[in-house]
Protein backbone atom coordinates (compact mmCIF):
# COMPACT_ATOMS: atom_id res chain seq x y z
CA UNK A 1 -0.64 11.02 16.38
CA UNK A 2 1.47 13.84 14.44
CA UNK A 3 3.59 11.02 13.85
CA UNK A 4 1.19 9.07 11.85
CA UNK A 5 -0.19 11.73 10.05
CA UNK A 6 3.61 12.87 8.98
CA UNK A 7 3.27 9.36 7.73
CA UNK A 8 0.37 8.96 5.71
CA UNK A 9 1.59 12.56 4.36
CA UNK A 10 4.81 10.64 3.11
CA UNK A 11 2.46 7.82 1.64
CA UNK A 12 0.63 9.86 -0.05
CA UNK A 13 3.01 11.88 -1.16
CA UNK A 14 5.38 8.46 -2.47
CA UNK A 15 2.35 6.88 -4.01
CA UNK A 16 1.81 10.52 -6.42
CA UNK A 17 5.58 10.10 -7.43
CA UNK A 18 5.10 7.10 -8.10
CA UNK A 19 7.48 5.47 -5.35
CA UNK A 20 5.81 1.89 -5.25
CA UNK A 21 3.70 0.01 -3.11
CA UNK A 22 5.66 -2.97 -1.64
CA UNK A 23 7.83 0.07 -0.13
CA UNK A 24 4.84 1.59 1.12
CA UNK A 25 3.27 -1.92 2.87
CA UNK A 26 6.87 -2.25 4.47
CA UNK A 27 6.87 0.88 6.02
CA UNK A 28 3.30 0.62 7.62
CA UNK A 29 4.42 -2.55 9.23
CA UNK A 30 7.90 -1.03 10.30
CA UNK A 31 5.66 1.59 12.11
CA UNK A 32 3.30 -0.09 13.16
CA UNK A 33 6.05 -2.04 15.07
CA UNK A 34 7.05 1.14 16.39
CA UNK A 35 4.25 2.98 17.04
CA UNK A 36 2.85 -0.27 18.93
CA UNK A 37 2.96 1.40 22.22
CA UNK A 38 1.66 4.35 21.76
């Protein structure tokens, strides 16, 4: 769970700097594919 929210922290934070949101859809899926077992 601190895991995720790190993430969505780093999503958030990308999305402000403008960091782009094809990056951001790739990384949910990379961890969701990580985080499947969890």
């Amino acid at each position: 769970m601190l895991i995720f929210l790190s993430y969505i922290y780093n999503v958030t934070f990308q999305r402000f700097i403008g960091f782009g949101i094809v990056f951001d859809l790739s990384m949910a899926i990379n961890y969701s594919s990580l985080n499947i077992n969890d």
